[in-house]
N, C-alpha and C. Protein backbone atom coordinates (compact mmCIF):
# COMPACT_ATOMS: atom_id res chain seq x y z
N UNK A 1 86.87 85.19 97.18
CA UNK A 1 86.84 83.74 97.24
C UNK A 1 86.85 83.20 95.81
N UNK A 2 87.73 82.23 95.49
CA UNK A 2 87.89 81.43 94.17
C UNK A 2 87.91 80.22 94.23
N UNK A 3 87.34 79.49 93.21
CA UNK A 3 87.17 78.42 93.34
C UNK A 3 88.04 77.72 91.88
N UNK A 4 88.81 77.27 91.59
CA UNK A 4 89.15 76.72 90.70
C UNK A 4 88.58 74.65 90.31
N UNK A 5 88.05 74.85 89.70
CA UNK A 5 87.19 73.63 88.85
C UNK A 5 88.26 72.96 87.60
N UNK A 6 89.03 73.58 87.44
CA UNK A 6 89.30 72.72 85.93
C UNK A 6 91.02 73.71 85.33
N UNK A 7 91.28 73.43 84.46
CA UNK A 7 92.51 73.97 83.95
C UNK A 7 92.59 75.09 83.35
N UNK A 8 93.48 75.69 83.20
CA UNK A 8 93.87 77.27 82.85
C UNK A 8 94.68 76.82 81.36
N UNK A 9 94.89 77.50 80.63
CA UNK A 9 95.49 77.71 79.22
C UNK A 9 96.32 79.06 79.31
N UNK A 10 97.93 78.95 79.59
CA UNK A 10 98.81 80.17 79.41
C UNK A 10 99.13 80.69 77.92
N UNK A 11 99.53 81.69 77.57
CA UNK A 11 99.98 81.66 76.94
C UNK A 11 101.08 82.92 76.88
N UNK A 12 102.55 83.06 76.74
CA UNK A 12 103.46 83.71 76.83
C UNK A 12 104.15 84.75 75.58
N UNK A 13 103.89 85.71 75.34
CA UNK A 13 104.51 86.43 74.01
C UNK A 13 105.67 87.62 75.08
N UNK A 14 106.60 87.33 74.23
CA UNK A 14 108.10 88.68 74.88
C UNK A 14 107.91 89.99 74.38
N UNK A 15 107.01 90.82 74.45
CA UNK A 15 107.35 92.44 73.64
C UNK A 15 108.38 93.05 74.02
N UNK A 16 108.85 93.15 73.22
CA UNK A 16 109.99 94.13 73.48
C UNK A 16 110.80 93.91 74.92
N UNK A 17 110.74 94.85 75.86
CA UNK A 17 110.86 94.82 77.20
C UNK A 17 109.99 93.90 78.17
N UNK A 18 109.13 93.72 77.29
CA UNK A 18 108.11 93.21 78.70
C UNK A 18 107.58 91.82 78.23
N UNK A 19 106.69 90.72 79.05
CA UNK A 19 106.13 89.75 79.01
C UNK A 19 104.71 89.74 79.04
N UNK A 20 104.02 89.45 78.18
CA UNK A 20 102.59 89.17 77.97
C UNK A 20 101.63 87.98 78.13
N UNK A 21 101.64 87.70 79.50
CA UNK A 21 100.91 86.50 79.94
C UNK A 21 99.46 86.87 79.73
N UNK A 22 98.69 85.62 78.89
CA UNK A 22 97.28 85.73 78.67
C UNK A 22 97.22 83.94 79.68
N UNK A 23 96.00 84.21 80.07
CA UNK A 23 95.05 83.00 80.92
C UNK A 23 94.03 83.02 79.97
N UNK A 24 93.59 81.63 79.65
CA UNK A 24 92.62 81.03 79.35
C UNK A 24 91.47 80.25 79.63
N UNK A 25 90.70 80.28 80.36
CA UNK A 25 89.57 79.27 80.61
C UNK A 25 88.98 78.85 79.57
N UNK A 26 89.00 77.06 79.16
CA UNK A 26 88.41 76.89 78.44
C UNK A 26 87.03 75.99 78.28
N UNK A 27 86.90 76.46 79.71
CA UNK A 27 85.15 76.52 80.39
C UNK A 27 84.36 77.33 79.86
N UNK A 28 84.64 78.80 80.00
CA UNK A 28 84.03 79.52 79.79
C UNK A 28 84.45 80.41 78.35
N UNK A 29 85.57 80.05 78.19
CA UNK A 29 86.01 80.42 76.81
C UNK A 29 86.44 82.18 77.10
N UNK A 30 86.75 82.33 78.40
CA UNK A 30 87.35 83.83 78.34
C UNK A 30 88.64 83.83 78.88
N UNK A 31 89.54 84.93 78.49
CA UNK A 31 90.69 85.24 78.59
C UNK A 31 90.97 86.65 79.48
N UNK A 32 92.45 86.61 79.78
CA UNK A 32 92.74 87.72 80.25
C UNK A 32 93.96 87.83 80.52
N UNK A 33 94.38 88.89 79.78
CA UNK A 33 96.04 89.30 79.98
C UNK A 33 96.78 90.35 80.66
N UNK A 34 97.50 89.99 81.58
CA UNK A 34 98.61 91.14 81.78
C UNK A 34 100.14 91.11 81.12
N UNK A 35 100.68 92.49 81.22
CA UNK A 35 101.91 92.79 80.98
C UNK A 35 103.05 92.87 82.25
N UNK A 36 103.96 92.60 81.93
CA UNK A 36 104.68 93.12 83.56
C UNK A 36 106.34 92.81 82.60
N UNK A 37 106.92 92.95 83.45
CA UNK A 37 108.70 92.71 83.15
C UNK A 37 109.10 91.58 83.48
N UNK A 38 109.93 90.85 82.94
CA UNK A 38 109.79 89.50 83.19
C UNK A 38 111.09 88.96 83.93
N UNK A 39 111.83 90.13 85.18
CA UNK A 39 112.06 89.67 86.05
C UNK A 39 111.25 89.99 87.32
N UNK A 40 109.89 90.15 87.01
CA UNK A 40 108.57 89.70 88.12
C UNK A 40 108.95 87.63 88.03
N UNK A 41 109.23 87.22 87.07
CA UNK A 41 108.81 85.98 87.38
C UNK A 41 107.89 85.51 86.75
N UNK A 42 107.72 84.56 85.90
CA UNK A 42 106.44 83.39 85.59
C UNK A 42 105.54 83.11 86.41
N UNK A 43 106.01 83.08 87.24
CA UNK A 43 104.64 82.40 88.09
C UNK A 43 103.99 83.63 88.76
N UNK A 44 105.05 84.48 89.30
CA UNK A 44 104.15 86.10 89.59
C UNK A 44 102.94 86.40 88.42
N UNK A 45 103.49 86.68 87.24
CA UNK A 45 102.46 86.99 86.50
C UNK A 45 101.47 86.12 85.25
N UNK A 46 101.77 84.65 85.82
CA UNK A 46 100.91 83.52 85.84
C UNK A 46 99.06 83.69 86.61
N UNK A 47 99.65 84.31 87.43
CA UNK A 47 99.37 83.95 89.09
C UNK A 47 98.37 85.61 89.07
N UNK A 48 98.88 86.80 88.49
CA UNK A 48 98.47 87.95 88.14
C UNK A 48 97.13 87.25 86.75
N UNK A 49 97.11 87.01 85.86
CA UNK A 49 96.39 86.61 85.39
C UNK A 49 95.08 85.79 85.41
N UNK A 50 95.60 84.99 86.57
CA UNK A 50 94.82 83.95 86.84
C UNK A 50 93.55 85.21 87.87
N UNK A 51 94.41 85.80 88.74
CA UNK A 51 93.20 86.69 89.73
C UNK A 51 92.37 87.80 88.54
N UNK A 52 93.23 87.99 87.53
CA UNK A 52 92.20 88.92 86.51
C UNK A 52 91.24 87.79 85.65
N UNK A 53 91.54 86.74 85.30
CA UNK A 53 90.52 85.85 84.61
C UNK A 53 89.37 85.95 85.94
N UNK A 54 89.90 85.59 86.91
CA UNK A 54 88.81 85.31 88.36
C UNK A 54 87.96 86.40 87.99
N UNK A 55 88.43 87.68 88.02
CA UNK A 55 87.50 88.86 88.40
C UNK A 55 86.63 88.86 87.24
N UNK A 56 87.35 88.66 86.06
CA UNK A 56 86.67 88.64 84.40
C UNK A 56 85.05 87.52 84.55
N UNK A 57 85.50 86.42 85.03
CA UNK A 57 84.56 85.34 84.88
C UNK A 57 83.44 85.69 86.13
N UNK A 58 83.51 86.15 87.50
CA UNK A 58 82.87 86.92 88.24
C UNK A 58 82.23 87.80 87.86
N UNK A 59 82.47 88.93 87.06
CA UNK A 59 81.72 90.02 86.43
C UNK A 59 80.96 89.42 85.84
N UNK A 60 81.10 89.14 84.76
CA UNK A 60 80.54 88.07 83.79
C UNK A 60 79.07 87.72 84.42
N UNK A 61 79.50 86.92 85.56
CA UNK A 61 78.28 86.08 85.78
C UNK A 61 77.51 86.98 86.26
N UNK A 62 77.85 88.07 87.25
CA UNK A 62 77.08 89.30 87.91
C UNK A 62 76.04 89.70 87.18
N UNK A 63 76.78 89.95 86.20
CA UNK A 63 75.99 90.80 84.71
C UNK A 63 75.28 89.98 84.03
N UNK A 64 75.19 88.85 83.95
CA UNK A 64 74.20 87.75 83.54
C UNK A 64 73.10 87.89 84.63
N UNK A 65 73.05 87.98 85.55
CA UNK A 65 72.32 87.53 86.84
C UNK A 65 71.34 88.68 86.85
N UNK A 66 72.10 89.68 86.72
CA UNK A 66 71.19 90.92 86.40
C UNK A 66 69.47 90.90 85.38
């Protein structure tokens, strides 16, 4: 379950072969990037990022709670 509150920050670099989408929250001030080929699509691995920031900012709080 996710809850989105507020805006995301992309950011796009081309390596070589592949595409390097980083997500930004600048709520919490954490990031998280995947790689993929970039005929996955923008928004595929927009969208891939966004569920790894989710899990990033989830842990996070787990481990605080602790």
């Amino acid at each position: 379950m996710t809850v989105r509150r507020g805006e995301i920050l992309f950011e796009m670099v081309r390596i070589g072969a592949y595409l390097k989408v980083t997500a930004v929250d600048p709520v919490t001030n954490t990031e998280a990037a995947v790689i993929g080929p970039p005929a996955a699509g923008i928004a595929a691995l927009q969208a891939a990022a966004v569920r790894k920031l989710d899990y990033v900012n989830r842990r996070r709080k787990a481990e605080a709670e602790r």
